[in-house]
PDB file of N, CA and C in Angstrom:
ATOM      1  N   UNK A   1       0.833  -1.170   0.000  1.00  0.00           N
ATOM      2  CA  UNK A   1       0.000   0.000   0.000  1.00  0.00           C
ATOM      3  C   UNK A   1       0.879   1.236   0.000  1.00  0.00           C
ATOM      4  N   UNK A   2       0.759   2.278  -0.865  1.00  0.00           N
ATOM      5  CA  UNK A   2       1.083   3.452  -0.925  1.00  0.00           C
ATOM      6  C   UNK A   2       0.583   4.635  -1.065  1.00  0.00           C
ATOM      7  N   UNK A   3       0.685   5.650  -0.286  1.00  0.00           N
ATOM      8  CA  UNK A   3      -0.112   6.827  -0.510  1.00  0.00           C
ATOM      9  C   UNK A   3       0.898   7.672  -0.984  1.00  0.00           C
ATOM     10  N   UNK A   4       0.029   8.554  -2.368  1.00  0.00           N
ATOM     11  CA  UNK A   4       1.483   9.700  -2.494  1.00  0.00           C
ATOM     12  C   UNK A   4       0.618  10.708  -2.934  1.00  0.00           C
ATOM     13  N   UNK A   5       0.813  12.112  -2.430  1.00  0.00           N
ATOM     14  CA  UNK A   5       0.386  13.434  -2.184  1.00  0.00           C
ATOM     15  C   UNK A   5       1.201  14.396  -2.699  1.00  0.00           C
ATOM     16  N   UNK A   6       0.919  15.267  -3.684  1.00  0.00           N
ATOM     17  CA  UNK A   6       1.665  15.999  -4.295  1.00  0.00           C
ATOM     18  C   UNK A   6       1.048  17.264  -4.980  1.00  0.00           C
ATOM     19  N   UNK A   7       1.153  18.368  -3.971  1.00  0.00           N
ATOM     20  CA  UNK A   7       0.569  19.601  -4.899  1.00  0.00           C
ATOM     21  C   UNK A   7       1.097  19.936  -6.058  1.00  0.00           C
ATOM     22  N   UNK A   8       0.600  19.684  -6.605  1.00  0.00           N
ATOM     23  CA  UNK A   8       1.580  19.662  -8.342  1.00  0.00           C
ATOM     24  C   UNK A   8       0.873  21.520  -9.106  1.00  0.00           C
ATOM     25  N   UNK A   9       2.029  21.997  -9.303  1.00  0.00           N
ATOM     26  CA  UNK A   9       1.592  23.641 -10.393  1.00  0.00           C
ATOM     27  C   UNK A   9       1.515  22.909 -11.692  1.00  0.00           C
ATOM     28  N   UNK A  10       1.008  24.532 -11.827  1.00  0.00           N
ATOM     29  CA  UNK A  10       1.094  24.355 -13.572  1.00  0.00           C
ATOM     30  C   UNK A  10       2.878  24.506 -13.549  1.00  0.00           C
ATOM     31  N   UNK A  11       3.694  24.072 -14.897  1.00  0.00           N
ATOM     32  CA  UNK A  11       4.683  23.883 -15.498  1.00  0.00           C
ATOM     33  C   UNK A  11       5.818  23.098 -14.333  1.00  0.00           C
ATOM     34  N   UNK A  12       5.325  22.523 -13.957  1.00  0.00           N
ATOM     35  CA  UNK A  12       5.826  21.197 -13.182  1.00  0.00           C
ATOM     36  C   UNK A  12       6.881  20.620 -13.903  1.00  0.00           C
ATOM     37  N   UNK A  13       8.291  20.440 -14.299  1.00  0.00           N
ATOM     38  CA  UNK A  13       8.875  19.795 -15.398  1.00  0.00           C
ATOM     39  C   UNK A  13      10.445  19.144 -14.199  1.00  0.00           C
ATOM     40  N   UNK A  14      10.866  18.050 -14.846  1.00  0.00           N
ATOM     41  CA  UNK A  14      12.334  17.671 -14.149  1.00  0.00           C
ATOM     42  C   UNK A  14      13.319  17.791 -15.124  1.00  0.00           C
ATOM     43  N   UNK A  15      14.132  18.181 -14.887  1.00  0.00           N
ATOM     44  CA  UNK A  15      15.560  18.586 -15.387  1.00  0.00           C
ATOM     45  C   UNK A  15      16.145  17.210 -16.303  1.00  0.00           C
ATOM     46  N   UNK A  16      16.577  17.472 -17.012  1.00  0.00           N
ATOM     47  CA  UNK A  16      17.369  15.995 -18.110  1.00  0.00           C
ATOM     48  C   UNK A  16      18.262  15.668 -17.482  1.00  0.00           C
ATOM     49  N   UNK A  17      18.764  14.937 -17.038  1.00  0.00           N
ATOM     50  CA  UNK A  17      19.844  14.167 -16.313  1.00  0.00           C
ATOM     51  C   UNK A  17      19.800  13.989 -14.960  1.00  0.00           C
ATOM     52  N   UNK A  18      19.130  14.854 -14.409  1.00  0.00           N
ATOM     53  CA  UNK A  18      19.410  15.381 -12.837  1.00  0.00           C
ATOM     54  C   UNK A  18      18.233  14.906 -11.891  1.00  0.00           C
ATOM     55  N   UNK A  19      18.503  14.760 -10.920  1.00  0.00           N
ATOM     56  CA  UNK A  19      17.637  14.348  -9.812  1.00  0.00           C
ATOM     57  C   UNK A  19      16.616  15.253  -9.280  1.00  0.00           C
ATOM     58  N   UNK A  20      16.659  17.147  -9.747  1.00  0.00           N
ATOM     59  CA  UNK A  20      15.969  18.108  -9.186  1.00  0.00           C
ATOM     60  C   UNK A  20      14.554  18.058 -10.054  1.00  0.00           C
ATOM     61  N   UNK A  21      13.560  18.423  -9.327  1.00  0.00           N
ATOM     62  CA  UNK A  21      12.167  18.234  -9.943  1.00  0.00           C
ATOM     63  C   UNK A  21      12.272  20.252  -9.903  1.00  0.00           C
ATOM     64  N   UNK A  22      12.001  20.581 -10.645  1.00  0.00           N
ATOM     65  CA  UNK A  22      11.560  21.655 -10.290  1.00  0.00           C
ATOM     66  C   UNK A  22      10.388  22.473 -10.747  1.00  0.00           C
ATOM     67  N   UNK A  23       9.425  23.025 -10.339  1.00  0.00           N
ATOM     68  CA  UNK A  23       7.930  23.780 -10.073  1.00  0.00           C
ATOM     69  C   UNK A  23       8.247  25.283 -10.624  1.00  0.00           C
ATOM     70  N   UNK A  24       8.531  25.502 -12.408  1.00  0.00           N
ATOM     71  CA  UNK A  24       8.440  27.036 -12.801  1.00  0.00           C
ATOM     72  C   UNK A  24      10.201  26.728 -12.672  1.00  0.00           C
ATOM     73  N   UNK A  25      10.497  27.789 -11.897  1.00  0.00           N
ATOM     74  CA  UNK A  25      12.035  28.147 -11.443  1.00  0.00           C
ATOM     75  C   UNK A  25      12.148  27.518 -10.197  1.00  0.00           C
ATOM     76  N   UNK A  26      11.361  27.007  -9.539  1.00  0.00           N
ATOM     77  CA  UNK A  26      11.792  26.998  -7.836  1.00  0.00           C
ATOM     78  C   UNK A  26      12.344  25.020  -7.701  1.00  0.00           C
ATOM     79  N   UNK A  27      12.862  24.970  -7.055  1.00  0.00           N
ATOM     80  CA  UNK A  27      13.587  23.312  -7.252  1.00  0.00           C
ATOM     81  C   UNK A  27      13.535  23.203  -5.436  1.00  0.00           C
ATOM     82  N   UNK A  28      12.910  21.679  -5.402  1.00  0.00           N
ATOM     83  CA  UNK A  28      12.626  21.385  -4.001  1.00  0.00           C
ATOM     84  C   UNK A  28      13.539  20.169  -3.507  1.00  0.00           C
ATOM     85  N   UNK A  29      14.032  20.125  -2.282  1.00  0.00           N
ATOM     86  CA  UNK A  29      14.507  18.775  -1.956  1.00  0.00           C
ATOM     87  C   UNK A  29      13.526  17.901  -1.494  1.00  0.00           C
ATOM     88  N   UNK A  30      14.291  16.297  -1.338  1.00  0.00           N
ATOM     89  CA  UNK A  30      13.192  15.402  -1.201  1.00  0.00           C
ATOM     90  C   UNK A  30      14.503  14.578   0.380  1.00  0.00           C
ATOM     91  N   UNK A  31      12.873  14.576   1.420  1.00  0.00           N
ATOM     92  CA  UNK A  31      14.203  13.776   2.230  1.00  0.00           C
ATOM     93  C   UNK A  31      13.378  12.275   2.825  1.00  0.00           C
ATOM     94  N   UNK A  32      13.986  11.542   3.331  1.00  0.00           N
ATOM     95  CA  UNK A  32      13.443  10.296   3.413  1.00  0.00           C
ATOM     96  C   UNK A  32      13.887   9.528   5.062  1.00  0.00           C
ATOM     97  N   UNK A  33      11.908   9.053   5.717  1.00  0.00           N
ATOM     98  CA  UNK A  33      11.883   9.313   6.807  1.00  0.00           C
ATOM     99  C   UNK A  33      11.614   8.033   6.755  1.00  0.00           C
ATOM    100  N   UNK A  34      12.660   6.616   7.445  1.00  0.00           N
ATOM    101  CA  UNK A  34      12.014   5.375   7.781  1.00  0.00           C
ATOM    102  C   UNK A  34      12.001   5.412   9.366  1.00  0.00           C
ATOM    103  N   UNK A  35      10.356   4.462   9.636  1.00  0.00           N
ATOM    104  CA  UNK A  35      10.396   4.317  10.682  1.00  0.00           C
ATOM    105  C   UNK A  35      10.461   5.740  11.227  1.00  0.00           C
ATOM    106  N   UNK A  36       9.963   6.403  11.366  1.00  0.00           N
ATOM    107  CA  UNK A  36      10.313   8.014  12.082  1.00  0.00           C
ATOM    108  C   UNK A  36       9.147   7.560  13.173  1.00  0.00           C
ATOM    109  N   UNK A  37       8.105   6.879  13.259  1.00  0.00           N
ATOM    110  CA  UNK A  37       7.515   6.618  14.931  1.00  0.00           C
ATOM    111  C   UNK A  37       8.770   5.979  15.585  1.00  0.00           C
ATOM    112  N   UNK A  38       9.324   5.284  15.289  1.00  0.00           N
ATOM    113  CA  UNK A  38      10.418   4.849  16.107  1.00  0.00           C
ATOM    114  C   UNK A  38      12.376   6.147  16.185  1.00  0.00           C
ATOM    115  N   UNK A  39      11.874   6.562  15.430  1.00  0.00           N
ATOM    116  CA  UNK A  39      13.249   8.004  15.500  1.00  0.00           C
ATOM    117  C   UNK A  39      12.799   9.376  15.578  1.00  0.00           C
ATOM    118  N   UNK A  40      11.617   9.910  15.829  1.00  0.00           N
ATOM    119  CA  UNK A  40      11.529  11.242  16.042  1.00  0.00           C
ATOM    120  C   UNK A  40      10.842  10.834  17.860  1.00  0.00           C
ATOM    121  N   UNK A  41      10.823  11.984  18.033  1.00  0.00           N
ATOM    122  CA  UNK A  41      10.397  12.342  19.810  1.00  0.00           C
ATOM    123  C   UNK A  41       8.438  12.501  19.373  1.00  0.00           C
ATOM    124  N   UNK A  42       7.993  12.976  20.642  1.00  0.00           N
ATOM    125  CA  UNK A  42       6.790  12.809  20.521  1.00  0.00           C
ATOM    126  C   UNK A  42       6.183  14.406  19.812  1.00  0.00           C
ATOM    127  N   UNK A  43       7.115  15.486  20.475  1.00  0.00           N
ATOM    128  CA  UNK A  43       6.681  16.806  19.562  1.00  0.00           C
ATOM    129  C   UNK A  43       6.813  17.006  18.413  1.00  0.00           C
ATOM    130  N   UNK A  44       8.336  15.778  18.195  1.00  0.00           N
ATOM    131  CA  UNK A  44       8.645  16.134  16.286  1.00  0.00           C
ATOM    132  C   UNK A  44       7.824  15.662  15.623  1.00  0.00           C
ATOM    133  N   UNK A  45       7.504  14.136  16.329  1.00  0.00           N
ATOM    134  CA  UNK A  45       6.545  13.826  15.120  1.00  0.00           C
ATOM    135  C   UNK A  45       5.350  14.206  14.972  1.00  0.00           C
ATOM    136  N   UNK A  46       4.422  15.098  16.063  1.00  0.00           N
ATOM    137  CA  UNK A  46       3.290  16.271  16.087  1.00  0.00           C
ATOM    138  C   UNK A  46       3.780  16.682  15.181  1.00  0.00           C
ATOM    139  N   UNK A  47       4.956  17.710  14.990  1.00  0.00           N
ATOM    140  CA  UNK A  47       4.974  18.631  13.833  1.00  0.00           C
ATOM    141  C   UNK A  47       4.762  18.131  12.541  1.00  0.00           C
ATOM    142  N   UNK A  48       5.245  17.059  12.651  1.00  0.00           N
ATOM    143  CA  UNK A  48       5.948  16.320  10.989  1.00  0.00           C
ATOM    144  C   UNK A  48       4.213  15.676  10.635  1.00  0.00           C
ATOM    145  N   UNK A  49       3.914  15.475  11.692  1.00  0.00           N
ATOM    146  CA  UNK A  49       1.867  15.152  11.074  1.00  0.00           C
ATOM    147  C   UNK A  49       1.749  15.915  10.993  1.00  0.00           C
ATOM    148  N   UNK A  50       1.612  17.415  11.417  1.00  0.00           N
ATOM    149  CA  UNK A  50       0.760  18.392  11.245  1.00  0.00           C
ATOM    150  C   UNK A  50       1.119  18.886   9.801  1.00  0.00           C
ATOM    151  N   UNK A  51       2.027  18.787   9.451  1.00  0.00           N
ATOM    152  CA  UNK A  51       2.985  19.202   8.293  1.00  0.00           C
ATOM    153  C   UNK A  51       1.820  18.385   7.050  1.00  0.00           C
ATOM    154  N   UNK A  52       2.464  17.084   7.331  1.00  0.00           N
ATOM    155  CA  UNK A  52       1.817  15.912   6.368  1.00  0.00           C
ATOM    156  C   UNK A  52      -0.159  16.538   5.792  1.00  0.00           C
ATOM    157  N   UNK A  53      -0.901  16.641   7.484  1.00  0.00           N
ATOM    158  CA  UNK A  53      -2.128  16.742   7.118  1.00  0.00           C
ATOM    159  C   UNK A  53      -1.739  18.252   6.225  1.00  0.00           C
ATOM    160  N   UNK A  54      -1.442  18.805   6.602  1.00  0.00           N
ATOM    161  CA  UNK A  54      -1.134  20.559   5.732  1.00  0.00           C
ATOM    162  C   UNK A  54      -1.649  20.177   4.082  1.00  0.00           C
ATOM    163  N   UNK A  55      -0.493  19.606   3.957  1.00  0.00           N
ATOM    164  CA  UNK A  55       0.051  19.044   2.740  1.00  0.00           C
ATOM    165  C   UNK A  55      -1.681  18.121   2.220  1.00  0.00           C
ATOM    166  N   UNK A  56      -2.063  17.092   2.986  1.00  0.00           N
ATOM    167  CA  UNK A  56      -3.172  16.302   2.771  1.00  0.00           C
ATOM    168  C   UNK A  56      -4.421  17.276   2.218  1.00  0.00           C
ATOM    169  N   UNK A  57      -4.679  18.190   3.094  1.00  0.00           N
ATOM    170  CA  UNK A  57      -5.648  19.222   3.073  1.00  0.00           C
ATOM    171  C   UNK A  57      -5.833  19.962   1.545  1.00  0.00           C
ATOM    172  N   UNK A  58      -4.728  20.425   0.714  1.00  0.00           N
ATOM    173  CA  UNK A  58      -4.547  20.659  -0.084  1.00  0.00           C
ATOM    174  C   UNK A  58      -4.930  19.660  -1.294  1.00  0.00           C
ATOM    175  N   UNK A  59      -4.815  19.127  -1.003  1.00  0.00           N
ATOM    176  CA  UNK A  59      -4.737  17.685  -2.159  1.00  0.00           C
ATOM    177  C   UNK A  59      -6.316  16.895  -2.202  1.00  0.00           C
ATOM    178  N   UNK A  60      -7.309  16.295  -0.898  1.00  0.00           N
ATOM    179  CA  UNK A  60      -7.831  15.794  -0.781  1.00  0.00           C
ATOM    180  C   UNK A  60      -9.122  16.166   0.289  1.00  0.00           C
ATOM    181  N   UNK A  61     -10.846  16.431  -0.215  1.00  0.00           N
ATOM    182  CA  UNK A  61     -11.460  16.810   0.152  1.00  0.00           C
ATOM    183  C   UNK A  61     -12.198  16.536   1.966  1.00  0.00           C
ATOM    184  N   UNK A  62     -11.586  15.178   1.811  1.00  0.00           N
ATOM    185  CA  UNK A  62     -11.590  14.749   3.105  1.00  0.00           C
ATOM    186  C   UNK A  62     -10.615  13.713   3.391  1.00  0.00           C
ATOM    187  N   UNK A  63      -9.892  13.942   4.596  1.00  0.00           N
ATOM    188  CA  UNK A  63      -8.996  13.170   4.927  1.00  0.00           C
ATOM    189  C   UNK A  63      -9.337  11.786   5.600  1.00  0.00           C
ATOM    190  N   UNK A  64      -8.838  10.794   4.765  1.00  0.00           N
ATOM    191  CA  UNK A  64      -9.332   9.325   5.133  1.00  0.00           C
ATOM    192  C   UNK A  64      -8.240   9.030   6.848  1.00  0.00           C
ATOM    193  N   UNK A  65      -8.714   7.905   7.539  1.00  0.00           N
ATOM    194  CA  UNK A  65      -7.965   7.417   8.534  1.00  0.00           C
ATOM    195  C   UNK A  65      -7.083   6.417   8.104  1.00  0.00           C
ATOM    196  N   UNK A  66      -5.882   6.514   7.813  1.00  0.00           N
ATOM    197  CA  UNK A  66      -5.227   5.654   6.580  1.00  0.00           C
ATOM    198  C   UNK A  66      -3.369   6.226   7.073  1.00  0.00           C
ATOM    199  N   UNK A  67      -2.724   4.565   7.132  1.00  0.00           N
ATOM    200  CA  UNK A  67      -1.133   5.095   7.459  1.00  0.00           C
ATOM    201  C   UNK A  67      -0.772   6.632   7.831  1.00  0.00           C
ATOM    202  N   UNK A  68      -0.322   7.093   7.733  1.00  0.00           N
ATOM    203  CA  UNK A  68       0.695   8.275   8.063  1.00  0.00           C
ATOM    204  C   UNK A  68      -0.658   9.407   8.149  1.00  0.00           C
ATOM    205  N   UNK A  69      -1.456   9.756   8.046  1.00  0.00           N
ATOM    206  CA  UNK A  69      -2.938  10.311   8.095  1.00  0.00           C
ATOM    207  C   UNK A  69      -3.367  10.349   9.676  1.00  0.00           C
ATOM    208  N   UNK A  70      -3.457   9.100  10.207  1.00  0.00           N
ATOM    209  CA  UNK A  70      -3.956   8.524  11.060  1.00  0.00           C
ATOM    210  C   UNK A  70      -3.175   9.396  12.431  1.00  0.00           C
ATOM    211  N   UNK A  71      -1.968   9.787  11.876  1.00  0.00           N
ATOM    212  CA  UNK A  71      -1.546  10.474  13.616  1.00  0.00           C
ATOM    213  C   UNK A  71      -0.996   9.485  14.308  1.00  0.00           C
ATOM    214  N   UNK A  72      -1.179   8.198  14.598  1.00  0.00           N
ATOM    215  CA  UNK A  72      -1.048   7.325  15.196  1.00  0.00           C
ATOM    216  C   UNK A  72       0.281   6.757  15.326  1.00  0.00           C
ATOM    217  N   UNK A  73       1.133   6.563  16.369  1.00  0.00           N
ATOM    218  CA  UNK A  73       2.538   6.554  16.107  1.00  0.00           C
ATOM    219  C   UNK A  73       2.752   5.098  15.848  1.00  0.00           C
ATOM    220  N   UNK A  74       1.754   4.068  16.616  1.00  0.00           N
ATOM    221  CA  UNK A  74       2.143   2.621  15.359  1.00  0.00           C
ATOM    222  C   UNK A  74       2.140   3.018  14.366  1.00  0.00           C
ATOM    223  N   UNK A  75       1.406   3.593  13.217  1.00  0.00           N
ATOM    224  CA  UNK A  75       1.402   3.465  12.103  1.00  0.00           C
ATOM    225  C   UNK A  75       2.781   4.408  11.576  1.00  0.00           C
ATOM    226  N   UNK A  76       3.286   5.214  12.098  1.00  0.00           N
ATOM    227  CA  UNK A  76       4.668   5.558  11.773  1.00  0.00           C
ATOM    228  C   UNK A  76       5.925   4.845  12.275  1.00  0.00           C
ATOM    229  N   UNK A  77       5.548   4.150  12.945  1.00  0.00           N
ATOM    230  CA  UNK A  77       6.667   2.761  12.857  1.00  0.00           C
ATOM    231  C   UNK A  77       7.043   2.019  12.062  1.00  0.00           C
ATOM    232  N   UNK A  78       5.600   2.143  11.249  1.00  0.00           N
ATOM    233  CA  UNK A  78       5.331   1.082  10.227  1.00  0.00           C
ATOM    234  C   UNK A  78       5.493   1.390   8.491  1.00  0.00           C
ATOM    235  N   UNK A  79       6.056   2.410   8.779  1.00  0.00           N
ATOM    236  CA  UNK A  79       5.893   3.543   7.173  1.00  0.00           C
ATOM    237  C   UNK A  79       7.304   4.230   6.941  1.00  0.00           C
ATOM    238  N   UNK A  80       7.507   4.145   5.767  1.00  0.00           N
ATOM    239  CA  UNK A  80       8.856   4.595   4.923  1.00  0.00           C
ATOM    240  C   UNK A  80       7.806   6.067   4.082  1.00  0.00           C
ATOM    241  N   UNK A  81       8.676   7.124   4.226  1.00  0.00           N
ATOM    242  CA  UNK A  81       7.965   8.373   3.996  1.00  0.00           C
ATOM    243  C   UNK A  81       8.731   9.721   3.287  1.00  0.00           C
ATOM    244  N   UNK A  82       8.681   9.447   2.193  1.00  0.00           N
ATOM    245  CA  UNK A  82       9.372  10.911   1.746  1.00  0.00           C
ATOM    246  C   UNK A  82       8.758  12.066   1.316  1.00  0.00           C
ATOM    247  N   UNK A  83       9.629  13.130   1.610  1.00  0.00           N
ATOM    248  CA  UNK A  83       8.735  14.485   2.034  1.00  0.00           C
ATOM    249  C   UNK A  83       9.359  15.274   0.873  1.00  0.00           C
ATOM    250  N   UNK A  84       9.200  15.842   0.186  1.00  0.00           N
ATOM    251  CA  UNK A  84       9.327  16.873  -0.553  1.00  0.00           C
ATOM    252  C   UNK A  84       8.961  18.552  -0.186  1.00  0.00           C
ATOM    253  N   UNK A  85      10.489  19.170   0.133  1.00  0.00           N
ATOM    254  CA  UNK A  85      10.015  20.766   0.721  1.00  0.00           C
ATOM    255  C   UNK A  85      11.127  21.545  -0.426  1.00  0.00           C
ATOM    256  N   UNK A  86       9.739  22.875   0.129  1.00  0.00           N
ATOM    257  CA  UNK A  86      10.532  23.990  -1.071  1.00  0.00           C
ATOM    258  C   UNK A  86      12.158  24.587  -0.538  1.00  0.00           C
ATOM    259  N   UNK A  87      12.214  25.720  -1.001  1.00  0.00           N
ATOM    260  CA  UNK A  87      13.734  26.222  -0.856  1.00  0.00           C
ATOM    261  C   UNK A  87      13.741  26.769   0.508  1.00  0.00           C
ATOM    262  N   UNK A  88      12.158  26.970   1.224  1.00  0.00           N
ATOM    263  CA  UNK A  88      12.090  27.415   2.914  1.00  0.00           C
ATOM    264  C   UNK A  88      12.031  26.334   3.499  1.00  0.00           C
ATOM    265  N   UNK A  89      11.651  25.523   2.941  1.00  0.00           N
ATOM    266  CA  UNK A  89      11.767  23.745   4.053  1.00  0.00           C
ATOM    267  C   UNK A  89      10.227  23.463   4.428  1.00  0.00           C
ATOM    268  N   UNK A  90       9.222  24.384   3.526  1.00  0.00           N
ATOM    269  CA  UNK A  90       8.088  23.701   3.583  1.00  0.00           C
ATOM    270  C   UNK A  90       7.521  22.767   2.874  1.00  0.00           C
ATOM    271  N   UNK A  91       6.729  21.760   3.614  1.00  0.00           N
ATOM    272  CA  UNK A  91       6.628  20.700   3.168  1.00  0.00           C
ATOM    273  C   UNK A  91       5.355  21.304   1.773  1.00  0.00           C
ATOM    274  N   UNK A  92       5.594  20.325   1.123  1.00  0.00           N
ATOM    275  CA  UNK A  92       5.127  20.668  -0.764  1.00  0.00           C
ATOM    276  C   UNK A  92       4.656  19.308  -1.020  1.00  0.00           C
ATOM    277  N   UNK A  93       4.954  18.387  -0.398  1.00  0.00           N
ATOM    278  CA  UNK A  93       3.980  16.663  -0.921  1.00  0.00           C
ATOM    279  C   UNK A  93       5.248  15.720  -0.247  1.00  0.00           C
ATOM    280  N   UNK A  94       4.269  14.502  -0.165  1.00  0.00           N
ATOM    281  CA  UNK A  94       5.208  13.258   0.419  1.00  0.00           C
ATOM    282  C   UNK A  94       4.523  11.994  -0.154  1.00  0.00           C
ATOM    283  N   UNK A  95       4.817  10.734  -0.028  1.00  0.00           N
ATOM    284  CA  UNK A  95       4.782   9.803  -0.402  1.00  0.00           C
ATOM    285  C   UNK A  95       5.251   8.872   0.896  1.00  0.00           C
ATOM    286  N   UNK A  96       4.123   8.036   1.179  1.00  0.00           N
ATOM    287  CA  UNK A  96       4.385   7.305   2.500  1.00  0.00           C
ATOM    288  C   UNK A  96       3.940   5.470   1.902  1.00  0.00           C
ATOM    289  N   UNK A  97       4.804   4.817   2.451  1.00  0.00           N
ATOM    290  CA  UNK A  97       4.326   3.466   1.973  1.00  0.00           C
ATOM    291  C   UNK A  97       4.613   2.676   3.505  1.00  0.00           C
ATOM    292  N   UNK A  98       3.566   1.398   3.223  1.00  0.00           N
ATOM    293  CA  UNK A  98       4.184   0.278   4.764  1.00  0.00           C
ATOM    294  C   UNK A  98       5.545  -0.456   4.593  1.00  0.00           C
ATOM    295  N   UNK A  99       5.844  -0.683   5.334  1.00  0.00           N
ATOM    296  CA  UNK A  99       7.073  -1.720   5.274  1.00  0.00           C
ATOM    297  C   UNK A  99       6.909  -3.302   5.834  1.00  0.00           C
ATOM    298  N   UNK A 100       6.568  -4.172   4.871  1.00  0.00           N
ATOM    299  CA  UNK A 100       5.892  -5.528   5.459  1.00  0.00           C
ATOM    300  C   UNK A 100       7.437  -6.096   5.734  1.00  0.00           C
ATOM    301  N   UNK A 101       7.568  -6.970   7.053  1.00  0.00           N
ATOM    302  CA  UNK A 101       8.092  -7.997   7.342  1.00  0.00           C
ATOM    303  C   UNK A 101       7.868  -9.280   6.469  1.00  0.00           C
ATOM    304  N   UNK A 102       8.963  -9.855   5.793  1.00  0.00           N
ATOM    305  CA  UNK A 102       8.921 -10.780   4.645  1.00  0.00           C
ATOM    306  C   UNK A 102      10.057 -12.059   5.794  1.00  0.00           C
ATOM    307  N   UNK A 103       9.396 -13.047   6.114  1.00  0.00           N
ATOM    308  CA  UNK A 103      10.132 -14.079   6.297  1.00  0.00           C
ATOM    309  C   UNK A 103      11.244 -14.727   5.133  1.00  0.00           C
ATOM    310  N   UNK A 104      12.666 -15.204   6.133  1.00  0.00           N
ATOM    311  CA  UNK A 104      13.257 -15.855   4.941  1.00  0.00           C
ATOM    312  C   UNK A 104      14.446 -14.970   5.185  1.00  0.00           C
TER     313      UNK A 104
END
């Protein structure tokens, strides 16, 4: 299961060779959060949801109770999550998936 959220502009285009996505002129980094219920504290990861729903709000008329949505710090134990922020470090879209335990 994967959820991915992305306020997308008009002239949205990525660079030929390069890893930068960039929106017009403005070029965003992308950073990548595993397990962050188990590595952030209990205020960071308040922020880093509040951030996420921000981001959700924009995108989707009502917010479902669903992985990284949910607030719920099992479910950020359980989720690999990358965030995409502009050149101020606001969050601009993320992409959150589960991480299943595979025997073997």
């Amino acid at each position: 299961m994967c959820l991915f959220l992305f306020k997308m502009s008009a002239g949205a285009t990525k660079q030929a060779g390069g890893s930068m996505i960039r929106f017009g002129s403005q070029p965003f980094s992308v950073e990548l959060h595993h397990r962050p219920g188990f590595s952030m504290g209990a205020s960071e990861l308040q922020r880093f949801h509040a951030e996420i729903l921000a981001v959700a709000k924009t995108c989707l008329d009502e917010i479902p109770f669903y992985q990284c949505l949910t607030g719920e710090v099992q479910q950020y134990q359980r989720l690999i999550i990358s965030v995409a922020r502009d050149r101020q470090g606001r969050m601009i879209g993320f992409c959150s998936a589960y991480l299943l335990e595979v025997a073997g």
